[in-house]
Protein backbone atom coordinates (compact mmCIF):
# COMPACT_ATOMS: atom_id res chain seq x y z
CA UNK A 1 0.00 0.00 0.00
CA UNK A 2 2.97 2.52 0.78
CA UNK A 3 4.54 1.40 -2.52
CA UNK A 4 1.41 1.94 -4.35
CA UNK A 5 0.94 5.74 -2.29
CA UNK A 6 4.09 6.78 -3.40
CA UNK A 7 4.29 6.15 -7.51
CA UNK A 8 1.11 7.90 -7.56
CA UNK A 9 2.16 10.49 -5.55
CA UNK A 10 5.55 10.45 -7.73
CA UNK A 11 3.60 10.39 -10.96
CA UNK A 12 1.33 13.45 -9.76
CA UNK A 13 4.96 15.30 -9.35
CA UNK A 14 5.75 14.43 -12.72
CA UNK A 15 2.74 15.77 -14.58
CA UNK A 16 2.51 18.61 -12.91
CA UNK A 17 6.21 19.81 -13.19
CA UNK A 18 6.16 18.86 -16.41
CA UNK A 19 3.96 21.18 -17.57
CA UNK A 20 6.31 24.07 -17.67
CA UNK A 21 8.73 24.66 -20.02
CA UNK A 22 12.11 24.42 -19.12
CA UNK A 23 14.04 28.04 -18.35
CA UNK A 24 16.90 28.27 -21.07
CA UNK A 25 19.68 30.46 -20.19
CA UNK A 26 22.51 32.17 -22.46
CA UNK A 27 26.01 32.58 -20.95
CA UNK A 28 25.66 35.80 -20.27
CA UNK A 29 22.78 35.34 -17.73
CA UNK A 30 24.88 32.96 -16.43
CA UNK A 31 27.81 35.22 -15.83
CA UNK A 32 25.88 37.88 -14.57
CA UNK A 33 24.04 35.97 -11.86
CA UNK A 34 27.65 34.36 -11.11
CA UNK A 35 28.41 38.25 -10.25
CA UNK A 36 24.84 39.86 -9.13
CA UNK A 37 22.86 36.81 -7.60
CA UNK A 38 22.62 34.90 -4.40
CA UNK A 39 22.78 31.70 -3.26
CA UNK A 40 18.71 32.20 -1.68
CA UNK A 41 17.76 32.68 -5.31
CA UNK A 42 19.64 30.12 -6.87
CA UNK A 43 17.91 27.36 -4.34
CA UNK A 44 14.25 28.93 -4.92
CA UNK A 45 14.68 28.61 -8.78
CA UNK A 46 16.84 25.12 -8.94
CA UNK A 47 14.32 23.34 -6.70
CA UNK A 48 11.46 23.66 -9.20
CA UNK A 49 14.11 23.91 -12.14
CA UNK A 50 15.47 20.41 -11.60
CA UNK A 51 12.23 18.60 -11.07
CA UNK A 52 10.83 20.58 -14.23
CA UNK A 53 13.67 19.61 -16.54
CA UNK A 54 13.73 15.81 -15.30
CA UNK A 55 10.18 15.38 -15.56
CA UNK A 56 10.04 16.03 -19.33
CA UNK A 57 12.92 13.40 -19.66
CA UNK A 58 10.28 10.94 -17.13
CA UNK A 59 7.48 11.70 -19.69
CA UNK A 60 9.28 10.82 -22.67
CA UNK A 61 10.23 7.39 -20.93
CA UNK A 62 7.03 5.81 -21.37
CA UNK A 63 7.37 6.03 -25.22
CA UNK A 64 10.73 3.71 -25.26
CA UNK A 65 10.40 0.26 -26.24
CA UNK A 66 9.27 -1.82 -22.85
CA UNK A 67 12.56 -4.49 -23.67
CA UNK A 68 15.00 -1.33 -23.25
CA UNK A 69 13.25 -0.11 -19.97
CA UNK A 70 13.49 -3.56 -18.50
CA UNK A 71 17.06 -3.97 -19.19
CA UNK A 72 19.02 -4.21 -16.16
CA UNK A 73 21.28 -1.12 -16.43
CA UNK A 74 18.69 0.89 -17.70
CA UNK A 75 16.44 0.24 -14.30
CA UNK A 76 19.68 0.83 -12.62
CA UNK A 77 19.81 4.40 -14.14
CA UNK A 78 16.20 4.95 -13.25
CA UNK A 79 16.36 4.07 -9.55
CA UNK A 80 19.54 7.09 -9.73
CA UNK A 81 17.00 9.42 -10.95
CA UNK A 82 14.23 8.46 -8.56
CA UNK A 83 16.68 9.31 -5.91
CA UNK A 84 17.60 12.38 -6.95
CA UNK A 85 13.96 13.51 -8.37
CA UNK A 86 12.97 12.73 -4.35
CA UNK A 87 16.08 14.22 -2.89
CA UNK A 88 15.27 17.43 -4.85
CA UNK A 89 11.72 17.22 -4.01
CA UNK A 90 12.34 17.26 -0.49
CA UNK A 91 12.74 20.96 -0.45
CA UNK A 92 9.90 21.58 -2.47
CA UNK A 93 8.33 23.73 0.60
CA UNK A 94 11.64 24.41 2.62
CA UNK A 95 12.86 28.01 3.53
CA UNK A 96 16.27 29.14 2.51
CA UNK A 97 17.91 28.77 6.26
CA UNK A 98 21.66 28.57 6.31
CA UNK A 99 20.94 25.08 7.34
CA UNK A 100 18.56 24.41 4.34
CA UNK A 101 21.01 25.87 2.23
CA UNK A 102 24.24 24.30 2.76
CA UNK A 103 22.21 20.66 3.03
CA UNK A 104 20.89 21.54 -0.31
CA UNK A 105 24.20 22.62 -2.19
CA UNK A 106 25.94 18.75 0.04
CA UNK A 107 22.51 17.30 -2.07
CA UNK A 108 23.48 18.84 -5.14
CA UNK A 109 27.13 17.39 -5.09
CA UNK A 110 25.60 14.20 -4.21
CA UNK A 111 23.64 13.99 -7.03
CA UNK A 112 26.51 14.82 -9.49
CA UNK A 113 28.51 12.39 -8.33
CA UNK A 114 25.82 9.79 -8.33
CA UNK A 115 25.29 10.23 -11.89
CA UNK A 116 28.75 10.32 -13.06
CA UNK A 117 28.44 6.86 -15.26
CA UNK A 118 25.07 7.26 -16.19
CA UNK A 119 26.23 8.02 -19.94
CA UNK A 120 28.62 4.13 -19.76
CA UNK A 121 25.54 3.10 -18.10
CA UNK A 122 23.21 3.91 -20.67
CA UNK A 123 25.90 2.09 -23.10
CA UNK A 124 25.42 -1.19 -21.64
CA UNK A 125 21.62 -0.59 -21.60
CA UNK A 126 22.27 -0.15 -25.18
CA UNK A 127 24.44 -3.12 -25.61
CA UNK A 128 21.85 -5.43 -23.65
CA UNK A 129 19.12 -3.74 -25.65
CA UNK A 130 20.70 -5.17 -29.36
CA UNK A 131 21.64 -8.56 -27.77
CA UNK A 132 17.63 -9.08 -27.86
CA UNK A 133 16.27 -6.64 -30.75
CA UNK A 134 19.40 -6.79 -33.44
CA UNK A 135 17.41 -5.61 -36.47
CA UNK A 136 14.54 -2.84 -35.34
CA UNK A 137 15.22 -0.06 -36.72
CA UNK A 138 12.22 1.41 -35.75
CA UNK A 139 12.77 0.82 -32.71
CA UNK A 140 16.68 1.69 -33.02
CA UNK A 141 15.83 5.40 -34.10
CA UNK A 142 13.65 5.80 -31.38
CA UNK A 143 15.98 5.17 -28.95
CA UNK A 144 18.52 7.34 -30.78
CA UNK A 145 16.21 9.97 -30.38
CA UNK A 146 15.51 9.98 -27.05
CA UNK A 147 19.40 9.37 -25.80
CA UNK A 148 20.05 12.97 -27.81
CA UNK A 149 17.63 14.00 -25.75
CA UNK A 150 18.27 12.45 -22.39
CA UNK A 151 22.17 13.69 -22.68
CA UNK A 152 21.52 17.45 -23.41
CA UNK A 153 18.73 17.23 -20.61
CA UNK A 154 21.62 15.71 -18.42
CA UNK A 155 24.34 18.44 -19.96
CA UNK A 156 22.08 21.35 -18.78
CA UNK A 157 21.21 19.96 -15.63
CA UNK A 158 24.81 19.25 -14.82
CA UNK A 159 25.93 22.76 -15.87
CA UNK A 160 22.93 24.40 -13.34
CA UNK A 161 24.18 22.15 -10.77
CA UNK A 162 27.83 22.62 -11.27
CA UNK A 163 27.58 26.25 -11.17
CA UNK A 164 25.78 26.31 -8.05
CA UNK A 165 28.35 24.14 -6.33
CA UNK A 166 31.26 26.00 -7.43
CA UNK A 167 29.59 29.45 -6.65
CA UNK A 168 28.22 28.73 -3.07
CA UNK A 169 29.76 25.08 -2.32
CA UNK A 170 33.35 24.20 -0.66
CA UNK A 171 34.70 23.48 -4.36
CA UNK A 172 36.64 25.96 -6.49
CA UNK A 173 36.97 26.66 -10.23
CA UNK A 174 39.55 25.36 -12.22
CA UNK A 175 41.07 28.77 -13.27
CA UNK A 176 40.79 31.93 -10.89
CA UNK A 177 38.64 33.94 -13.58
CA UNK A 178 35.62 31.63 -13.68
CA UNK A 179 32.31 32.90 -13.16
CA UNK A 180 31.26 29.35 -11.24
CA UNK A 181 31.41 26.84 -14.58
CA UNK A 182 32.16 29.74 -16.99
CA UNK A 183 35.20 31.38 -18.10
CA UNK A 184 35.12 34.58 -19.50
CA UNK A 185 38.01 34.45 -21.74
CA UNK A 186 38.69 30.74 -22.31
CA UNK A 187 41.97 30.53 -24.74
CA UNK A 188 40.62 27.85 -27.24
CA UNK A 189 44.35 27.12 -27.90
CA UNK A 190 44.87 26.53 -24.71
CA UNK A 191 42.11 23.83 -25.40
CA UNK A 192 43.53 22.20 -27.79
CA UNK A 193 47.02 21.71 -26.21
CA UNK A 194 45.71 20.14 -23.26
CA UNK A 195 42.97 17.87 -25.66
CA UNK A 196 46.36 16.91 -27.56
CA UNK A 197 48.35 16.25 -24.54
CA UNK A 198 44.92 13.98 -22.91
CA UNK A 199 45.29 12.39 -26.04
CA UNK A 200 48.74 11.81 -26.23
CA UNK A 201 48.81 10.16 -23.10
CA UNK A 202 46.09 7.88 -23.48
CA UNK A 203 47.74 6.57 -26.88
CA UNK A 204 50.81 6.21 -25.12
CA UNK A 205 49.34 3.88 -22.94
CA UNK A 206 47.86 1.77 -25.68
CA UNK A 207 51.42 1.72 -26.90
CA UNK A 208 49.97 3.67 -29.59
CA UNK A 209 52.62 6.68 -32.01
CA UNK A 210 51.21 9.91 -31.47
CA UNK A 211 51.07 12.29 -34.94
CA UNK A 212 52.35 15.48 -34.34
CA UNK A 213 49.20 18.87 -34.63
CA UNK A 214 49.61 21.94 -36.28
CA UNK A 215 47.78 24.73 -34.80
CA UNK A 216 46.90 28.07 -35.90
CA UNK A 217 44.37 30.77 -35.23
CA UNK A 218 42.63 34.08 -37.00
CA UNK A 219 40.90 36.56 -35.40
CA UNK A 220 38.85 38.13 -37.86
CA UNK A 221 37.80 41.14 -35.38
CA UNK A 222 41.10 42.68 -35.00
CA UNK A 223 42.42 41.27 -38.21
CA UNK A 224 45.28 39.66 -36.23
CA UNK A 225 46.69 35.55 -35.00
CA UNK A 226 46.46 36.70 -31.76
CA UNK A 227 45.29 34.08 -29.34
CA UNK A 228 41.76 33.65 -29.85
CA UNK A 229 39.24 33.98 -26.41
CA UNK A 230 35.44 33.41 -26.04
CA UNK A 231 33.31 33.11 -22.84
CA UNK A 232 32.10 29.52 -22.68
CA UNK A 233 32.68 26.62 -20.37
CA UNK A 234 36.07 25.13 -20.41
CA UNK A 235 35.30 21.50 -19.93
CA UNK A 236 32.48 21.61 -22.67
CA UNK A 237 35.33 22.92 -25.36
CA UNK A 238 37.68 20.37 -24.18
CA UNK A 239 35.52 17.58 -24.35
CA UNK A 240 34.16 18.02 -28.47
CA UNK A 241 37.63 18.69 -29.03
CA UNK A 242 39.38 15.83 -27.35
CA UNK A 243 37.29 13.91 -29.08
CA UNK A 244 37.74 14.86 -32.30
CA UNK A 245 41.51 14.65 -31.81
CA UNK A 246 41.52 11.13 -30.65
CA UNK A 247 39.74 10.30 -33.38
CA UNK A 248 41.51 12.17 -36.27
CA UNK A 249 44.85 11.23 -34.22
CA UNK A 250 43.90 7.33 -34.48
CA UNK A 251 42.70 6.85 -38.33
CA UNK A 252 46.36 8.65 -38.97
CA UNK A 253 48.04 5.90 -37.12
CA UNK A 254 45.63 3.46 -38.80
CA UNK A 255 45.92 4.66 -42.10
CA UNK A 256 49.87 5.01 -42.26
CA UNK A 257 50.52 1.97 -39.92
CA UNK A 258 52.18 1.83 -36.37
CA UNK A 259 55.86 1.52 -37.86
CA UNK A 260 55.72 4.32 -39.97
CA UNK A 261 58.77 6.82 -39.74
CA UNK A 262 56.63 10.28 -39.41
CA UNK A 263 53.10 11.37 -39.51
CA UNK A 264 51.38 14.06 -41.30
CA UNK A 265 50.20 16.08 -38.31
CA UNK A 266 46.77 17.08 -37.97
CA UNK A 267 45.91 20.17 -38.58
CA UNK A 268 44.08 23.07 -36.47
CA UNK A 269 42.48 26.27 -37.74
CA UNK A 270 40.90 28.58 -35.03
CA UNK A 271 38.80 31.66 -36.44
CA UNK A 272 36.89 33.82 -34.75
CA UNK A 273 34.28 35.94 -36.44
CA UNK A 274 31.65 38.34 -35.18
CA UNK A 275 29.02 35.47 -35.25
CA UNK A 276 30.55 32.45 -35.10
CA UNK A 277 33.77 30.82 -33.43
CA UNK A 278 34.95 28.12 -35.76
CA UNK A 279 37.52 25.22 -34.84
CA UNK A 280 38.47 23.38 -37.98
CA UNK A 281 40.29 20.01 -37.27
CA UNK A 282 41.27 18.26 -40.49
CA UNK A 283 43.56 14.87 -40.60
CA UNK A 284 44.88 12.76 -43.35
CA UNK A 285 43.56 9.46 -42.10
CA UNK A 286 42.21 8.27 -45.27
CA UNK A 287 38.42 9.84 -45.20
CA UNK A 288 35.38 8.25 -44.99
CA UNK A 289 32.96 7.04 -47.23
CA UNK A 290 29.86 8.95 -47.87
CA UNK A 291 27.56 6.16 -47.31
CA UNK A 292 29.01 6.12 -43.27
CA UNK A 293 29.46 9.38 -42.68
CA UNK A 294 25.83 10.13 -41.20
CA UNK A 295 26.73 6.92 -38.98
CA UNK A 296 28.94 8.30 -36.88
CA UNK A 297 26.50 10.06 -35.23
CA UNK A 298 24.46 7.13 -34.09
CA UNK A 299 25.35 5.63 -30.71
CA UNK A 300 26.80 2.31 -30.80
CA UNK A 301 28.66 3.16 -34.23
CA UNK A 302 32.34 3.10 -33.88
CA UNK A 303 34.43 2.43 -36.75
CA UNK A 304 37.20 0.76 -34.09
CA UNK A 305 36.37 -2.38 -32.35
CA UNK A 306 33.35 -2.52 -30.22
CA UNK A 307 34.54 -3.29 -26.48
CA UNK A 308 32.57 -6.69 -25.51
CA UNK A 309 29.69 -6.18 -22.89
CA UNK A 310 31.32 -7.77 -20.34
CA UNK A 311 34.25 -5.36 -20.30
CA UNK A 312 32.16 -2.64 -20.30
CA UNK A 313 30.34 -4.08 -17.35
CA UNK A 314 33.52 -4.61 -15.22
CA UNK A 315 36.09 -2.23 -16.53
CA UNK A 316 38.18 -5.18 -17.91
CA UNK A 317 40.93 -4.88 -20.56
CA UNK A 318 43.34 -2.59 -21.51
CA UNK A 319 43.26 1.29 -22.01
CA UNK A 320 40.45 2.14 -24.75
CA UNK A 321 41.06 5.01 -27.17
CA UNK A 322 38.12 4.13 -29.10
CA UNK A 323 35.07 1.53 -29.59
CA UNK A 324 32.08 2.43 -27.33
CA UNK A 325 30.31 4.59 -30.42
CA UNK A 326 29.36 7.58 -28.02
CA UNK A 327 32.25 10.07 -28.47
CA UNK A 328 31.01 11.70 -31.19
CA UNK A 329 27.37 12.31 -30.18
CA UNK A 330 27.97 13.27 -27.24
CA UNK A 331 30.58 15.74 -28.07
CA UNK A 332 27.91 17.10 -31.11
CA UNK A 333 25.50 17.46 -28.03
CA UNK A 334 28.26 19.58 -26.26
CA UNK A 335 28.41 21.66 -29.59
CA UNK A 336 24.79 22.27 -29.67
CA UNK A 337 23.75 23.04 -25.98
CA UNK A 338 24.61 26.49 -26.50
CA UNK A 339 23.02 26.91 -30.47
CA UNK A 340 26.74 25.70 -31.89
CA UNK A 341 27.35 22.49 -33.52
CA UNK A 342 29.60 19.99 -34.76
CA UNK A 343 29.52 18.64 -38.46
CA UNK A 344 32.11 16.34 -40.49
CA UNK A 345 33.41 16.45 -44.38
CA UNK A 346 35.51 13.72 -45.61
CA UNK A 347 37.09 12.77 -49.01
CA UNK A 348 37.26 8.94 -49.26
CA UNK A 349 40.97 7.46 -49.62
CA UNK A 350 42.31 11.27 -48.13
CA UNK A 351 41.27 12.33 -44.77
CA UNK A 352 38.75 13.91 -42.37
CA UNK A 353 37.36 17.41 -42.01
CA UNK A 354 34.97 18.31 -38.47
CA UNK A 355 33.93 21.86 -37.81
CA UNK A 356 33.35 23.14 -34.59
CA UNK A 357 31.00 26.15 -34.82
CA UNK A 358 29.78 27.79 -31.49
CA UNK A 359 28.48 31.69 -30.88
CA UNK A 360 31.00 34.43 -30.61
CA UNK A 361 29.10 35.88 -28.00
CA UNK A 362 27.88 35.45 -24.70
CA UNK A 363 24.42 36.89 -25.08
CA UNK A 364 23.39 34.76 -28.18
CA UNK A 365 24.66 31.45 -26.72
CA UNK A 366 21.68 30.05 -25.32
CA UNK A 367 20.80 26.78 -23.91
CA UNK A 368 18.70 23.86 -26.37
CA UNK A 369 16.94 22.27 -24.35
CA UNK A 370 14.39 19.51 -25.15
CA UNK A 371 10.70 19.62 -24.24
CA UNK A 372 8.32 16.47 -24.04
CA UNK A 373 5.90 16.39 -26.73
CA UNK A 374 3.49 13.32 -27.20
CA UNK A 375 3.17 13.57 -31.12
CA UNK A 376 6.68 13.12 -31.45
CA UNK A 377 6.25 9.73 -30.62
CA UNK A 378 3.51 9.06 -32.67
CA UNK A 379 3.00 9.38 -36.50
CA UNK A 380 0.67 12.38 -36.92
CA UNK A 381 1.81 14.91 -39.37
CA UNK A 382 1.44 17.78 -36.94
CA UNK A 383 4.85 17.83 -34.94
CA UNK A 384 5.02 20.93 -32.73
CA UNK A 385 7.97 21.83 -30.90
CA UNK A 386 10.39 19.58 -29.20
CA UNK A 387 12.82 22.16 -28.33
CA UNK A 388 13.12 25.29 -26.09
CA UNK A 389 14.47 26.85 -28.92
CA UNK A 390 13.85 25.90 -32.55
CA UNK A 391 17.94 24.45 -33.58
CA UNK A 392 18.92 25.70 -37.39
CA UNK A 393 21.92 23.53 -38.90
């Protein structure tokens, strides 16, 4: 009877806080609360923000196929939720006391941390899910459509959170000019370096050669090379672009062989325009054809060799530079969450081209953010919006 008291009571939660529409920010109303607000208003607004964004995620649940939702990681990454969803809730009613306050920024940590694998998680869901349905595509692009979903719902919940915790928490920002998450004048070749040297070291591990890069940058503004800056969040930029530089580094290796004498290096073009920063990253790795290029956007599609299920369920084996099939769209979600993205050209039998193309500035970088609508999920002709703002390629 309690059981049955509480998932309707949870369920009641759900549909109402799902009724509003998520709040999207830009980075500039991110910086300035970092430098005008307080911690009292950032607990009123996060307490009903948090419970609002994970509810449309909740919603758009009941549309997956039932033999994903039974599969054993998936529930796993459920009951996470259902913690947090309650934790959250718990304050629902609270007043901001100092006591409230700091127990709700120690919640907030806790509930970062406790979803820190849900994306490896969702993986093995994934994996389990194929072992049973190899072949339904239907089903297939449903799921692909909801995990874009569910991983820029978890990006922007993750950067509220994060913020929070590094403005009124115990923990500090990684460089002394952060506004919380945000840095103000991120050097994008900075970036790259530290990408290259991630990189580096991972392939060293693998026992792996390690091409050379060959960075430059253009500044259309001032008309200069001068190191290029941009407000944005550090560990967003160095995630697409790690990515993209394991990958381009690894089809070099591939394509040359691991005895070769030298490398061509990949190459790096940085421009920033009065619209649009743009981070070119193009390698000689012997291209792709066209027929597989929209695949590498699809989770589960790795051109190295998938990782077997049980490794991924116990960690086993050696250091992995590639395999899983979720680098890419997860670093194209990065791209987008603030109206950028991330798009790839590639000449068969020659190499690789990906274009990294985020907003110049702060106040038209704005958070995408998805919104539960039924008649996605359904096959009327009449749409609607799925989105808290309407994405342009």
């Amino acid at each position: 009877m309690r059981l049955s008291r509480f998932l309707l009571n949870y369920s009641s939660h759900i549909e109402y806080y799902s009724k509003f529409q998520p709040t999207s920010f830009t980075l500039k109303n991110l910086i300035d609360f970092a430098r005008d607000g307080d911690i009292k208003q950032s607990y009123k607004f996060l307490r009903a923000e948090l419970l609002i964004r994970w509810s449309h995620m909740r919603k758009e649940m009941n549309y997956l196929p039932k033999t994903l939702i039974e599969m054993p990681s998936f529930k796993l990454t459920n009951s996470l939720y259902d913690q947090s969803y309650s934790e959250v809730l718990e304050f629902k009613d609270v007043e901001p006391n100092l006591t409230t306050l700091r127990k709700f920024t120690e919640t907030l940590v806790g509930i970062r941390r406790r979803h820190a694998e849900v994306v490896p998680t969702l993986a093995q869901a994934y994996m389990e899910f194929e072992k049973t349905n190899p072949n339904d595509m239907i089903e297939k692009n449903r799921i692909q459509y909801f995990y874009d979903r569910f991983f820029m719902n978890r990006i922007g919940v993750r950067t509220l959170i994060y913020q929070h915790t590094l403005l009124f928490g115990d923990e500090f920002p990684q460089h002394s000019q952060q506004a919380g998450i945000i840095d103000p004048a991120v050097d994008v070749a900075a970036v790259v370096h530290d990408a290259y040297a991630t990189a580096k070291f991972l392939f060293e591990q693998a026992s792996y050669p390690v091409p050379g890069i060959d960075l430059s940058s253009h500044n259309v503004q001032d008309h200069s090379s001068n190191r290029v800056t941009m407000v944005y969040i550090p560990s967003h930029l160095y995630h697409i672009i790690f990515e993209l530089l394991k990958n381009s580094l690894r089809a070099t290796v591939e394509r040359y062989g691991s005895d070769a004498k030298q490398y061509p290096p990949v190459k790096i073009l940085i421009v920033k325009g009065y619209e649009d920063l743009t981070i070119q990253i193009t390698d000689f790795g012997g291209g792709i054809p066209r027929s597989k290029l929209s695949q590498l956007f699809h989770y589960m599609y790795s051109t190295a060799p998938k990782p077997s299920l049980d490794s991924v369920q116990h960690g086993k084996g050696e250091t992995c530079i590639a395999g899983l099939g979720y680098g890419l769209p997860i670093a194209r979600l990065y791209a987008k969450y603030f109206q950028g993205n991330l798009t790839l050209s590639s000449i068969e039998n020659l190499g690789t081209s990906a274009y990294i193309s985020l907003k110049a500035t702060a106040e038209n970088a704005c958070e995408l953010l998805p919104i539960f609508n039924k008649s996605r999920y359904s096959y009327t002709t009449e749409k609607g919006s799925d989105w808290t703002v309407q994405y342009k390629n």
